[in-house]
Protein backbone atom coordinates (compact mmCIF):
# COMPACT_ATOMS: atom_id res chain seq x y z
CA UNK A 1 11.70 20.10 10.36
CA UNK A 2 14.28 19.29 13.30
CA UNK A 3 15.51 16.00 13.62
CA UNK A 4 13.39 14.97 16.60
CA UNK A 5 10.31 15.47 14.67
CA UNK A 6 11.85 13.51 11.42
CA UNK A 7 12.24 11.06 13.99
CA UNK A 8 8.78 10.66 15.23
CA UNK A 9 7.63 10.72 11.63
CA UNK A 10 9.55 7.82 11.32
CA UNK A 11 8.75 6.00 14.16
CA UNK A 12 5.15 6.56 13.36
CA UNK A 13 5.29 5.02 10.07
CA UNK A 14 7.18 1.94 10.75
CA UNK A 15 4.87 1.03 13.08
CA UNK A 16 1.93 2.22 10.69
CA UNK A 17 4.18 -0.88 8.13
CA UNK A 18 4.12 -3.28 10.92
CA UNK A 19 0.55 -3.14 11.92
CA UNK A 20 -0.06 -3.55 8.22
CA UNK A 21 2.61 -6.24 7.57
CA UNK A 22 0.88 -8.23 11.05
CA UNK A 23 -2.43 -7.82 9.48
CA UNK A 24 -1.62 -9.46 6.23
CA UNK A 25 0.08 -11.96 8.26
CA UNK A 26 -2.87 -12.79 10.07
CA UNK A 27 -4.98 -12.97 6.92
CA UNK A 28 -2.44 -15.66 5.14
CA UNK A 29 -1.95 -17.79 8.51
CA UNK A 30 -6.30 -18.18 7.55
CA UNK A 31 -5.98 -19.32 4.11
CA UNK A 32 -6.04 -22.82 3.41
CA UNK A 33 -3.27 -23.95 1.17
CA UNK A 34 -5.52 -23.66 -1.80
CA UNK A 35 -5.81 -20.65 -1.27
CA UNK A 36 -2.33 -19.46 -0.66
CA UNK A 37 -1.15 -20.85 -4.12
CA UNK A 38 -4.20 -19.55 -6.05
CA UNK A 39 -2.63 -16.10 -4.19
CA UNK A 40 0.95 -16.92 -5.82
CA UNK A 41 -0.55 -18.05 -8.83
CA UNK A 42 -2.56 -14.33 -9.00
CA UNK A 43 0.91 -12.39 -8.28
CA UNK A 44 3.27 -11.31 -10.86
CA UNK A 45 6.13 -14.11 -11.49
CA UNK A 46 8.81 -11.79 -11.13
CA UNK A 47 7.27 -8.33 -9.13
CA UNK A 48 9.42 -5.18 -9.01
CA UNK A 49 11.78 -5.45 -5.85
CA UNK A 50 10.57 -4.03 -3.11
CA UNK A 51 6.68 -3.33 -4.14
CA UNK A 52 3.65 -4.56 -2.51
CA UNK A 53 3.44 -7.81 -4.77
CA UNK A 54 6.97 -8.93 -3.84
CA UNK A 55 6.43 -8.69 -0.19
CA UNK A 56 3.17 -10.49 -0.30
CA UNK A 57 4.90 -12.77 -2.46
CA UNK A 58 7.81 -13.36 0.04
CA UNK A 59 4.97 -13.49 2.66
CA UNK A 60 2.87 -15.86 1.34
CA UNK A 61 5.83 -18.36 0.80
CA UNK A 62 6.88 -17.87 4.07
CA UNK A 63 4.03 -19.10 5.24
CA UNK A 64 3.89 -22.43 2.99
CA UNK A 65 7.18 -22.78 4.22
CA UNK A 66 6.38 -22.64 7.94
CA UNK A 67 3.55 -25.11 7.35
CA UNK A 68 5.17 -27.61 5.67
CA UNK A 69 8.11 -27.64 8.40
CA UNK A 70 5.31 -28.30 11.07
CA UNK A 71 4.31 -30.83 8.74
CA UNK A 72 7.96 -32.42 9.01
């Protein structure tokens, strides 16, 4: 494979991650805050860095996060 193709199978999949990453996203911004801890509560304490679990996990505090600053 040349480089431009490498580079277009590249391309292709980080925007195949952020459609995915936007979609999940989407689905935590629904969740009530009972919700969103029963999520955390459901996900491994300490998940292996950089697997699914861990970025859900990151995501789903993020999004605690961002609601409690609106709160303030």
């Amino acid at each position: 494979m040349g480089k431009a193709s490498d580079m277009t199978i590249v391309a292709e999949l980080l925007t195949k991650l952020d459609e995915a990453m936007r979609t999940v996203k989407g689905h935590l911004a629904e969740m009530d805050a009972e919700q969103l801890n029963a999520l955390l509560r459901l996900l491994a304490p300490r998940p292996s860095i950089g697997s699914a679990e861990m970025v859900l996990t990151m995501l789903a505090f993020r999004e605690i996060e961002a609601r409690n600053r609106a709160k303030s």
